[in-house]
C-alpha atoms as a PDB file:
ATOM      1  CA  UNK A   1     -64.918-226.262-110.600  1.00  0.00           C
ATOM      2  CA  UNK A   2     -68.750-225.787-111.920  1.00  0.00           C
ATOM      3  CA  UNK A   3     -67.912-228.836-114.567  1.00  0.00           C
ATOM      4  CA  UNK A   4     -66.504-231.381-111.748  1.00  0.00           C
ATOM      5  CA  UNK A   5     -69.372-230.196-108.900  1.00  0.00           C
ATOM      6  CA  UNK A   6     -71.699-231.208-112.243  1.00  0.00           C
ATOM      7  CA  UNK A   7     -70.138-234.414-112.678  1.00  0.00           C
ATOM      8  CA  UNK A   8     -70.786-235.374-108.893  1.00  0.00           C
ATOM      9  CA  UNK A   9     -74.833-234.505-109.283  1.00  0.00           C
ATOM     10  CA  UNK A  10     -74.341-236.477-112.266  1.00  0.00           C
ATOM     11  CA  UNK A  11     -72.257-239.382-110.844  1.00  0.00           C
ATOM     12  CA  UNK A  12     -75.171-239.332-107.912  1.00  0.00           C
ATOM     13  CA  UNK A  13     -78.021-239.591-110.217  1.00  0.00           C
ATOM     14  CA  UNK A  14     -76.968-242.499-111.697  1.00  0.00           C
ATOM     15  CA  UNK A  15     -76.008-244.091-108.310  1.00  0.00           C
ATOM     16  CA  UNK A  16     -79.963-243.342-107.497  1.00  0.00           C
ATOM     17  CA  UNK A  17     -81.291-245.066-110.379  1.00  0.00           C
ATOM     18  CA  UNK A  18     -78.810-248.192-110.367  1.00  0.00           C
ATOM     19  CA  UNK A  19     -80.336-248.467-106.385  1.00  0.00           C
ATOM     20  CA  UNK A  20     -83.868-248.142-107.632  1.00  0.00           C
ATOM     21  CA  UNK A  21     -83.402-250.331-110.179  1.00  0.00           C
ATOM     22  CA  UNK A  22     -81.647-253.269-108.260  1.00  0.00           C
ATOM     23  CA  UNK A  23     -83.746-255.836-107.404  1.00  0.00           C
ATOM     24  CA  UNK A  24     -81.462-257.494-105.247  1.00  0.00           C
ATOM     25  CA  UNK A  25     -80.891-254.509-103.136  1.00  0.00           C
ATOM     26  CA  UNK A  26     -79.386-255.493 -99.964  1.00  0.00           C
ATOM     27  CA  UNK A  27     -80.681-254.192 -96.302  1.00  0.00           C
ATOM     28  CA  UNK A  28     -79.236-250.738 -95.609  1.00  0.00           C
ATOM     29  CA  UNK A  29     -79.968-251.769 -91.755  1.00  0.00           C
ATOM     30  CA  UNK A  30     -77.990-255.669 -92.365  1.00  0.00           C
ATOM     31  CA  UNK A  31     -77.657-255.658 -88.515  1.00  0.00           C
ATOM     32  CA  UNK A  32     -81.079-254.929 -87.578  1.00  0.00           C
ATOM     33  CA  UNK A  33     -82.784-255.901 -84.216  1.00  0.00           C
ATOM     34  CA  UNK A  34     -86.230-257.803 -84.501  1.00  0.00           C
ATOM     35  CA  UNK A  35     -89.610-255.929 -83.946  1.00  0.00           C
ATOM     36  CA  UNK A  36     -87.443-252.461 -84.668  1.00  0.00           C
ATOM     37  CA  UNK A  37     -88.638-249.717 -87.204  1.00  0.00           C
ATOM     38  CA  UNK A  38     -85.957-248.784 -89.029  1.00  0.00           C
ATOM     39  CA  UNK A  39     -87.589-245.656 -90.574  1.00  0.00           C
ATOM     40  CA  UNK A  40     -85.033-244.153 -93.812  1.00  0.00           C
ATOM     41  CA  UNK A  41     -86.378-240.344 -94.431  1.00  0.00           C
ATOM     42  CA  UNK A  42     -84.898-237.125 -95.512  1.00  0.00           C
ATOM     43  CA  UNK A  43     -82.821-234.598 -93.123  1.00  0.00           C
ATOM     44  CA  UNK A  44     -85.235-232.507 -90.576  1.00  0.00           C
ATOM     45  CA  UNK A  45     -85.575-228.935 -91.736  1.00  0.00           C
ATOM     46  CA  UNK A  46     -85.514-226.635 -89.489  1.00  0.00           C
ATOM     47  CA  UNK A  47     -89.107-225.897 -89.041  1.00  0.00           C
ATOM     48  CA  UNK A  48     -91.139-228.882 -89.246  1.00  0.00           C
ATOM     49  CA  UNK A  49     -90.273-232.999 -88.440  1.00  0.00           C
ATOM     50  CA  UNK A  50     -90.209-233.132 -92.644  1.00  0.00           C
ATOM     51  CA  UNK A  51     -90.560-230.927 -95.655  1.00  0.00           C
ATOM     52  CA  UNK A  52     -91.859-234.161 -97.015  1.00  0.00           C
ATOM     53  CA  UNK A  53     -96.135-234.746 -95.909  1.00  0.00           C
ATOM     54  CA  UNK A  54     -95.496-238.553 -96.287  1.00  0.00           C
ATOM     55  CA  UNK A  55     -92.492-238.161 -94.226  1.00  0.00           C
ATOM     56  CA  UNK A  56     -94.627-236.342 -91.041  1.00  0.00           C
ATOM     57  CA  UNK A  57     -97.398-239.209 -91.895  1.00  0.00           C
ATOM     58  CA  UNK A  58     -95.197-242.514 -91.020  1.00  0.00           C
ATOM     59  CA  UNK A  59     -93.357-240.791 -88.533  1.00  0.00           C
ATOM     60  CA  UNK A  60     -96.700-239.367 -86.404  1.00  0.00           C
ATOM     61  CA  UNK A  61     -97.876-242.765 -86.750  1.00  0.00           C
ATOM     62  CA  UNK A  62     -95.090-244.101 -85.225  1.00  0.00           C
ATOM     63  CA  UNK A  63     -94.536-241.944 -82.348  1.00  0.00           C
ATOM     64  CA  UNK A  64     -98.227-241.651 -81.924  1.00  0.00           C
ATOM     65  CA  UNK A  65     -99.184-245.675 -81.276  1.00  0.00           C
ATOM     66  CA  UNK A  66     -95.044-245.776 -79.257  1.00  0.00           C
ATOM     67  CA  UNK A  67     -94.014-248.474 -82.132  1.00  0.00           C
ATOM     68  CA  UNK A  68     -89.963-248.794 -81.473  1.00  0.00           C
ATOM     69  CA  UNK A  69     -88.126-247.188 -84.532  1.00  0.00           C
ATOM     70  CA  UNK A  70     -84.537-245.674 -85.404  1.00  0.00           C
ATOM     71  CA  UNK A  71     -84.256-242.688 -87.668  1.00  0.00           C
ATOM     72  CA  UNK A  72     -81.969-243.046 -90.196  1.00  0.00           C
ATOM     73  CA  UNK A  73     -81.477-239.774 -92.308  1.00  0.00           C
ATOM     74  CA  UNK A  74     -80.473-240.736 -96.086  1.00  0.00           C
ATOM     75  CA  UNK A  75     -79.393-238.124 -98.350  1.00  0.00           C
ATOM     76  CA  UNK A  76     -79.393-240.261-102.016  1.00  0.00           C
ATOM     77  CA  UNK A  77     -81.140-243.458-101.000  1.00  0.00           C
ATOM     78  CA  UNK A  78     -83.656-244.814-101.944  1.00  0.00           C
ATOM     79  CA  UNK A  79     -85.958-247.714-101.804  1.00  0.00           C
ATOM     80  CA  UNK A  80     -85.926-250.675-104.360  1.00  0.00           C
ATOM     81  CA  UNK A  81     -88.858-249.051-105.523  1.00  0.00           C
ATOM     82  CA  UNK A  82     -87.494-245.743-105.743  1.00  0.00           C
ATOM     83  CA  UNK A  83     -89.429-243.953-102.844  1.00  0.00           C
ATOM     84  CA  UNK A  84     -88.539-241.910 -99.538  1.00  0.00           C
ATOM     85  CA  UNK A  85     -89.747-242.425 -97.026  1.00  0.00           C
ATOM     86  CA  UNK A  86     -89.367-245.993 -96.257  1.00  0.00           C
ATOM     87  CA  UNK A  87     -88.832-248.777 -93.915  1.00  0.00           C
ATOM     88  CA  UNK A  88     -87.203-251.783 -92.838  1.00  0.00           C
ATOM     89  CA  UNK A  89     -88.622-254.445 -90.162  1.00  0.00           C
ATOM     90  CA  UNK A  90     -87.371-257.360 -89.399  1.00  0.00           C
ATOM     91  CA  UNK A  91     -85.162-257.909 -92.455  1.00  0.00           C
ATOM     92  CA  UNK A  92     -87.732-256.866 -94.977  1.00  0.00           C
ATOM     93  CA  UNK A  93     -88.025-253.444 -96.230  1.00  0.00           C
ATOM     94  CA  UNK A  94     -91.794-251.949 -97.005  1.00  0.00           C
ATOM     95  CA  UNK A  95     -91.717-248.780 -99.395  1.00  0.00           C
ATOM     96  CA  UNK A  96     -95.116-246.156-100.024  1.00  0.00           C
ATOM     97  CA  UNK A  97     -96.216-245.056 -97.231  1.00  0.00           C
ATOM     98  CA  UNK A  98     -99.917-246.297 -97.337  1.00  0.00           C
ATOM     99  CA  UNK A  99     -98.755-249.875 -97.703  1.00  0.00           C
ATOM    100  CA  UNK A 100     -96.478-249.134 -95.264  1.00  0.00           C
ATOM    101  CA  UNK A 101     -99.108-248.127 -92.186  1.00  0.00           C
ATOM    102  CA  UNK A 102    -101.078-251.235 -92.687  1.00  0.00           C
ATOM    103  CA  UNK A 103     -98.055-253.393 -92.352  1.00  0.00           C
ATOM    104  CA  UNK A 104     -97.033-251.277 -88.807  1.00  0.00           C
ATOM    105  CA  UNK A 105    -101.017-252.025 -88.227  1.00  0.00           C
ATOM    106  CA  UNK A 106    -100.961-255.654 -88.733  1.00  0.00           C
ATOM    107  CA  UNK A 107     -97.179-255.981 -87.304  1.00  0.00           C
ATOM    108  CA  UNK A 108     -97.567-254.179 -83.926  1.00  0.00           C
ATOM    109  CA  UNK A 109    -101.421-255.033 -83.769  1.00  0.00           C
ATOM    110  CA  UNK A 110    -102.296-251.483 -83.933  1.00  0.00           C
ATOM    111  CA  UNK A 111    -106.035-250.958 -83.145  1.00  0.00           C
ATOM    112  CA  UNK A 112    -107.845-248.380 -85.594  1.00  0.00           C
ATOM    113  CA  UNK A 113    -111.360-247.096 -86.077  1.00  0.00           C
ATOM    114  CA  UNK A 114    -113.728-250.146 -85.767  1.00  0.00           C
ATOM    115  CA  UNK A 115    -117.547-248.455 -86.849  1.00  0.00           C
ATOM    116  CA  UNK A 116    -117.442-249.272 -90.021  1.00  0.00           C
ATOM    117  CA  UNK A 117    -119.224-246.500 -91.359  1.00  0.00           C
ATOM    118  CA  UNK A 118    -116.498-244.025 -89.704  1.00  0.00           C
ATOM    119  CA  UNK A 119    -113.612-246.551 -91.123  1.00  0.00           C
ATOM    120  CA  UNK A 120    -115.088-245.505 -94.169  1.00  0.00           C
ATOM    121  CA  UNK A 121    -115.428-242.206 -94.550  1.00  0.00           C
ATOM    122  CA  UNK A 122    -112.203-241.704 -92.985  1.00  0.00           C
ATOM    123  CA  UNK A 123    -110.621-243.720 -96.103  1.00  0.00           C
ATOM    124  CA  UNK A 124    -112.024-241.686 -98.115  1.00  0.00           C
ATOM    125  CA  UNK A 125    -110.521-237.996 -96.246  1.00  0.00           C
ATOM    126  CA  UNK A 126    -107.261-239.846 -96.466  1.00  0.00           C
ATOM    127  CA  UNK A 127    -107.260-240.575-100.123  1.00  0.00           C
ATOM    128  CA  UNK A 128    -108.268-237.053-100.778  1.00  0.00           C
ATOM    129  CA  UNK A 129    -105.478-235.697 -98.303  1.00  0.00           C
ATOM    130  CA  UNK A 130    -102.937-238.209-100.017  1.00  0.00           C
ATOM    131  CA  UNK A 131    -103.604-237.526-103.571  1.00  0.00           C
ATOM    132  CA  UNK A 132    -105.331-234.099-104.207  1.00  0.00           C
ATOM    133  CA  UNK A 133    -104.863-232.086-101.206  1.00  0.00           C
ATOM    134  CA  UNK A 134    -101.271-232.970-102.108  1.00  0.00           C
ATOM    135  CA  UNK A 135    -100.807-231.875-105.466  1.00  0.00           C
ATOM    136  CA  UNK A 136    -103.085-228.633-104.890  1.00  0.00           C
ATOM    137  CA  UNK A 137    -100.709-227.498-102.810  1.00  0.00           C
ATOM    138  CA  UNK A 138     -97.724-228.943-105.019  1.00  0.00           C
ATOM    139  CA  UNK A 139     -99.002-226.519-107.594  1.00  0.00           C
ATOM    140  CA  UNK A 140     -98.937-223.328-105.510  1.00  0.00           C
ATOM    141  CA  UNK A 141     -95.961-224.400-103.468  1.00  0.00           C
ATOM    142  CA  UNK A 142     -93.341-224.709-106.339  1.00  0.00           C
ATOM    143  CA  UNK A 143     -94.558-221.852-108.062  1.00  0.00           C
ATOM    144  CA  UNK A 144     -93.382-219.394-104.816  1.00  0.00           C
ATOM    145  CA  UNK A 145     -91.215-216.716-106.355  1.00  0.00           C
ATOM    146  CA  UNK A 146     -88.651-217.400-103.209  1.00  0.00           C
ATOM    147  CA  UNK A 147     -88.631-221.287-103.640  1.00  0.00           C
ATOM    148  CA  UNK A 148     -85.185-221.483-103.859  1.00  0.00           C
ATOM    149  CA  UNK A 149     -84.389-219.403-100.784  1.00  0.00           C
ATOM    150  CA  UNK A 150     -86.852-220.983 -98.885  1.00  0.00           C
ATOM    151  CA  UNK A 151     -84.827-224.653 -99.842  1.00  0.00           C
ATOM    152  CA  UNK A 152     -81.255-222.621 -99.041  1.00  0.00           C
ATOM    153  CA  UNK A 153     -82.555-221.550 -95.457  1.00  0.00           C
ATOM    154  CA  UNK A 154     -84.219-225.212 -94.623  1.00  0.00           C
ATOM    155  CA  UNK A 155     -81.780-227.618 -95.769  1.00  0.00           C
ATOM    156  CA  UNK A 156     -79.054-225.278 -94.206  1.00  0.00           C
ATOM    157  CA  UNK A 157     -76.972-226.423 -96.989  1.00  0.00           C
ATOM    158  CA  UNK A 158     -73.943-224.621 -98.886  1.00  0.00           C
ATOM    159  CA  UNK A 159     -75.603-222.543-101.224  1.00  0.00           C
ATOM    160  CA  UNK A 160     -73.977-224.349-104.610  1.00  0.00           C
ATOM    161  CA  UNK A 161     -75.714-227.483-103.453  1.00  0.00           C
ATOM    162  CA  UNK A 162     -78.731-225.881-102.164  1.00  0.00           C
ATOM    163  CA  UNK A 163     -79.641-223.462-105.360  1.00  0.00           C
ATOM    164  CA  UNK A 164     -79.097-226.882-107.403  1.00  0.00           C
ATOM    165  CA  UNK A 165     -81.165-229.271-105.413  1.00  0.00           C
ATOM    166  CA  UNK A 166     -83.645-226.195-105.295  1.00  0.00           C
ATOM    167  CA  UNK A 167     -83.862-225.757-109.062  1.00  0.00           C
ATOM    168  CA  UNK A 168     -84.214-229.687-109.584  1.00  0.00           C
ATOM    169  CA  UNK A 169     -87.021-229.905-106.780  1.00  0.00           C
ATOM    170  CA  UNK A 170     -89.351-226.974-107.487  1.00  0.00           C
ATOM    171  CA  UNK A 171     -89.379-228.565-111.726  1.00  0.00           C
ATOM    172  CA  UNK A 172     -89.953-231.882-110.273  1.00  0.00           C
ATOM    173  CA  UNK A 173     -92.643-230.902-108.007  1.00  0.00           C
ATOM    174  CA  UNK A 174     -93.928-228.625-110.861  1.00  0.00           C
ATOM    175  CA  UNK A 175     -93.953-231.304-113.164  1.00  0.00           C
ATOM    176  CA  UNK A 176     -95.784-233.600-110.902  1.00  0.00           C
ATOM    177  CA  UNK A 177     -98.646-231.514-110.129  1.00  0.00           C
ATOM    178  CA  UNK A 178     -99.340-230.380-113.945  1.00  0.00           C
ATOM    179  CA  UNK A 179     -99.373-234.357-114.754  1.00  0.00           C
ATOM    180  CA  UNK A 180    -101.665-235.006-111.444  1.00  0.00           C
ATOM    181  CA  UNK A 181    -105.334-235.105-111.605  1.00  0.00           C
ATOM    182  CA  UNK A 182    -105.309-231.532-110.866  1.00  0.00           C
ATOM    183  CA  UNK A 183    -102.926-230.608-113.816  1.00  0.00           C
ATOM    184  CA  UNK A 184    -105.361-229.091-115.790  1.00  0.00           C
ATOM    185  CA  UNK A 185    -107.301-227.045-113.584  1.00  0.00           C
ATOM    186  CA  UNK A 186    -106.944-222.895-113.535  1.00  0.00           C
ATOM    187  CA  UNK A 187    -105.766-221.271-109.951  1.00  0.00           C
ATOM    188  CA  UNK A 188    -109.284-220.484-109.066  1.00  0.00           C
ATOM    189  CA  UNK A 189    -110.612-224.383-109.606  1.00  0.00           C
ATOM    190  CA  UNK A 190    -107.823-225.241-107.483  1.00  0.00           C
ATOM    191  CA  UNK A 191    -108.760-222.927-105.060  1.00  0.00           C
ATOM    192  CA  UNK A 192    -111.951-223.492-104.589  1.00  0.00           C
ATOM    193  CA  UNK A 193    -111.216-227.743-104.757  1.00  0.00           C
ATOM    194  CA  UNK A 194    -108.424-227.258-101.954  1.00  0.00           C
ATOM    195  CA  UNK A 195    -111.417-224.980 -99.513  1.00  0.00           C
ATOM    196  CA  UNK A 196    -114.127-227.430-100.172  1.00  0.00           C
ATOM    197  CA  UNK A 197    -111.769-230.361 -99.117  1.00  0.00           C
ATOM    198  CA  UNK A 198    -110.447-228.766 -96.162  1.00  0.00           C
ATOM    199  CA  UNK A 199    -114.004-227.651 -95.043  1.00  0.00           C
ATOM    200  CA  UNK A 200    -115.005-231.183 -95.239  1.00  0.00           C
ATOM    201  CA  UNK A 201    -112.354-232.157 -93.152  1.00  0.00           C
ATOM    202  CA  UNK A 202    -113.328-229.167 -90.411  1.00  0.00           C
ATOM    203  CA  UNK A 203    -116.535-230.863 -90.418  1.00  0.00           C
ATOM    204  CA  UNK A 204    -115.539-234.855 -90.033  1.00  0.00           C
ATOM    205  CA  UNK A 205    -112.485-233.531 -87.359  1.00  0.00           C
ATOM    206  CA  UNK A 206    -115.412-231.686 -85.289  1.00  0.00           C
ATOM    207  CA  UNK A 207    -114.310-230.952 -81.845  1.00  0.00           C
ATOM    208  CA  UNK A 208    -112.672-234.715 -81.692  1.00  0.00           C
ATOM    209  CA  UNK A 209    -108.871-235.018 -80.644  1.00  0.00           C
ATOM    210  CA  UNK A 210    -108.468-237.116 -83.365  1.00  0.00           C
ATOM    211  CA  UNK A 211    -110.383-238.013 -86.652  1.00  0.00           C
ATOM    212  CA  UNK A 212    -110.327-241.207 -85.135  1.00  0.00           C
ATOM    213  CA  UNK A 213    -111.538-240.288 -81.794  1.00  0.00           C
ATOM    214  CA  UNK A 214    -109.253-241.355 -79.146  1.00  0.00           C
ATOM    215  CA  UNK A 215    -106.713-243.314 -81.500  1.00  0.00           C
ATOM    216  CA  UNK A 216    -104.630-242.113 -84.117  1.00  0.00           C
ATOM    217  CA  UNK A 217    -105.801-243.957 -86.892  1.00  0.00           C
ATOM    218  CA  UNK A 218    -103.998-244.538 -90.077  1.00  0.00           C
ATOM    219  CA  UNK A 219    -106.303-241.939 -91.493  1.00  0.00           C
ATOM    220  CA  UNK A 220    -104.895-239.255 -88.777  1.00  0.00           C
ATOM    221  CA  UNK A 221    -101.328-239.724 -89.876  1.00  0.00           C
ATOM    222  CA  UNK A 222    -102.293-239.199 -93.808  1.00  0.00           C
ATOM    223  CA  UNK A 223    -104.128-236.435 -93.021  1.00  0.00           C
ATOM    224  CA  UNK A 224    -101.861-234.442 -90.355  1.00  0.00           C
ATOM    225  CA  UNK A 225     -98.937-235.367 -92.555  1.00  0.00           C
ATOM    226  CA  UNK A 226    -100.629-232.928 -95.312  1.00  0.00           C
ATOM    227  CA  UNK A 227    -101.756-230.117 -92.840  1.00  0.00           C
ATOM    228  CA  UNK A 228     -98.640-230.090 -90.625  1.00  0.00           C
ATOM    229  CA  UNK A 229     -96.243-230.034 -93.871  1.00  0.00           C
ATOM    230  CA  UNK A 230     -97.998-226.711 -94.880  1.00  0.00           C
ATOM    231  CA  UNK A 231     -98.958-224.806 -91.903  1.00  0.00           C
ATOM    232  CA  UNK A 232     -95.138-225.213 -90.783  1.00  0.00           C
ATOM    233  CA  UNK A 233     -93.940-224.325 -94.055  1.00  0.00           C
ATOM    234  CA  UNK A 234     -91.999-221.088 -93.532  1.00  0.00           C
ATOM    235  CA  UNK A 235     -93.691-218.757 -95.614  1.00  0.00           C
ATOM    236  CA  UNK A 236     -97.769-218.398 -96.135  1.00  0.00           C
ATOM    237  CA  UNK A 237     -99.579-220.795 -98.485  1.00  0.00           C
ATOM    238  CA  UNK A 238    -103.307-220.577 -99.783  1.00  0.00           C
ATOM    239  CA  UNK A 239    -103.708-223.661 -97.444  1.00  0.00           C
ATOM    240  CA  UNK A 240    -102.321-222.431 -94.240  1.00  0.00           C
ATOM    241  CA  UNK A 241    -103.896-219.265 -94.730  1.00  0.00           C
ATOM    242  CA  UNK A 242    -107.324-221.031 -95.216  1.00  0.00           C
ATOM    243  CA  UNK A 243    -106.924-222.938 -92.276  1.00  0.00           C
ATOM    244  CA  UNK A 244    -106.242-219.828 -89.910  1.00  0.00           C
ATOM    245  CA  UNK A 245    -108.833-217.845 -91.134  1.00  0.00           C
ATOM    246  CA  UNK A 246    -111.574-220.943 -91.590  1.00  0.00           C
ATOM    247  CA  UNK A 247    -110.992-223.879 -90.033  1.00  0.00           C
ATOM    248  CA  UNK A 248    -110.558-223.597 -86.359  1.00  0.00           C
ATOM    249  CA  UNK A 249    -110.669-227.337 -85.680  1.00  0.00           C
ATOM    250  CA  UNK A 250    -107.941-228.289 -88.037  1.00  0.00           C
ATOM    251  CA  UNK A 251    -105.879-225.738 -86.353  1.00  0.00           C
ATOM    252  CA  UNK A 252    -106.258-226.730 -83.065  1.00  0.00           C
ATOM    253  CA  UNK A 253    -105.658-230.299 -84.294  1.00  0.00           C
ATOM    254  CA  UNK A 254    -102.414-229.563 -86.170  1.00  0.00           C
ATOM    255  CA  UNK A 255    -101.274-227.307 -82.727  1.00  0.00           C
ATOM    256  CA  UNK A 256    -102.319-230.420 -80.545  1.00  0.00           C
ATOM    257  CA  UNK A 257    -100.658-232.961 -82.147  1.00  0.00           C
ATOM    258  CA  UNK A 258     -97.241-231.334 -83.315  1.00  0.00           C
ATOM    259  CA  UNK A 259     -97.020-230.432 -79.536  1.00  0.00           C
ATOM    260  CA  UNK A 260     -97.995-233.689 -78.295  1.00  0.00           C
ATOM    261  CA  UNK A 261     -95.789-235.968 -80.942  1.00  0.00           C
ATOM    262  CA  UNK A 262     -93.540-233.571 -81.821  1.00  0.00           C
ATOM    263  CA  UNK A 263     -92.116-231.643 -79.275  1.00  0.00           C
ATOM    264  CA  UNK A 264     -88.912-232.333 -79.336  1.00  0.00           C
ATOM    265  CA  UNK A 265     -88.269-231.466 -82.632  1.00  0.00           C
ATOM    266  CA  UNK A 266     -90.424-228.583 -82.814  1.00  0.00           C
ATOM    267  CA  UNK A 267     -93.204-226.482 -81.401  1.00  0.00           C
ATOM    268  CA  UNK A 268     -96.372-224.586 -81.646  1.00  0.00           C
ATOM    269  CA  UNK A 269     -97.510-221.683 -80.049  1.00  0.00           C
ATOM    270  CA  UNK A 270    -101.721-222.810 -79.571  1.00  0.00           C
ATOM    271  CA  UNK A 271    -102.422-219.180 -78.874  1.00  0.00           C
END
């Protein structure tokens, strides 16, 4: 039984990497209707739009500037470039999510931030969100002595599959942050990285709705893609923690925005 249940994970990797490898993938949406999102991400958990921060970022952005998209939950594809999420538009799919907000920007003519100096710094947050923010809290997230459980009890899964996928996911994620930027850094240099980011934000967020003022800027979605992953992850986290005990703004944003965008899938108690 454990051999042929192998030999499907098996047989599924392989079908994973022939799709990322094809360049002549065909559409997964062949019947698609013009000037509609067709947005390919994983399976909700149960406590948060997606476990995945780049997953909450396209999605927020979408909902958030009322850009007409179809979920479509995938469970082994991927794009031709190997990533989840991804789109398709108008019979053209768009994979990495920071390539694909400026093509929603351009296609939907999607105003954004227009002081320049703002535009800037904000480019800035969002790189730091996107790329260290995210592997801090790679490194403290797969290291949780309950990872598995916590993967059992969100992808509401039977628990062969879910102890399996667990296993694979926490070395992967494991793996990534010790070969990120970050990789080399001892808990405490992490720590104190991950506070002095966060802070920053605090202090560019202020008491604005958004970090782009009145519109949810591209820069918005990376960044409440990050924070909403981890202060709706089930269990506490150095980051979440931080946040409710430090940063009062980002709090409130997270809370605001979740509620706002987000309702229907889940909420948050803002008292």
């Amino acid at each position: 039984m454990i051999l042929s249940l192998l030999a499907v994970v098996f047989i599924a990797f392989v079908v994973i990497k022939i799709v990322q490898n094809s360049k002549t993938r065909k559409l997964l949406k062949p019947d698609w209707q013009p000037d509609t999102v067709y947005y390919f991400q994983y399976n909700r958990p149960n406590y948060a739009p997606n476990m995945s921060p780049y997953g909450i970022k396209i999605e927020s952005y979408l909902r958030a500037n009322n850009i007409k998209y179809e979920n479509v939950f995938i469970t082994l594809e991927r794009s031709s470039k190997g990533f989840v999420p991804f789109i398709e538009l108008n019979g053209r799919e768009y994979a990495d999510t920071e390539l694909i907000l400026y093509e929603l920007q351009k296609a939907f003519n999607v105003k954004d931030v227009e002081d320049a100096e703002r535009a800037g710094a904000l480019r800035g947050l969002m790189r730091t969100f996107d790329v260290d923010v995210f592997f801090i809290v790679v490194s403290f997230v797969s290291q949780l002595s309950n990872f598995e459980e916590i993967c059992g009890v969100v992808l509401t899964k039977p628990s062969f599959w879910s102890n399996l996928f667990a296993k694979y996911y926490k070395r992967r994620l494991s793996n990534r942050a010790k070969n990120s930027s970050i990789g080399g850094f001892s808990e405490t240099e992490r720590l104190q990285v991950l506070e002095r980011n966060l802070i920053a934000a605090e202090n560019v967020l202020g008491n604005r709705k958004y970090f782009g003022g009145n519109i949810f800027s591209v820069a918005d979605a990376a960044v409440y893609g990050q924070l909403a992953a981890v202060y709706l992850f089930p269990v506490p986290t150095p980051m979440s923690s931080f946040i409710k005990e430090k940063c009062p703004n980002l709090e409130r944003y997270v809370k605001d925005v979740t509620n706002t965008l987000f309702s229907d899938v889940v909420t948050v108690k803002t008292q």
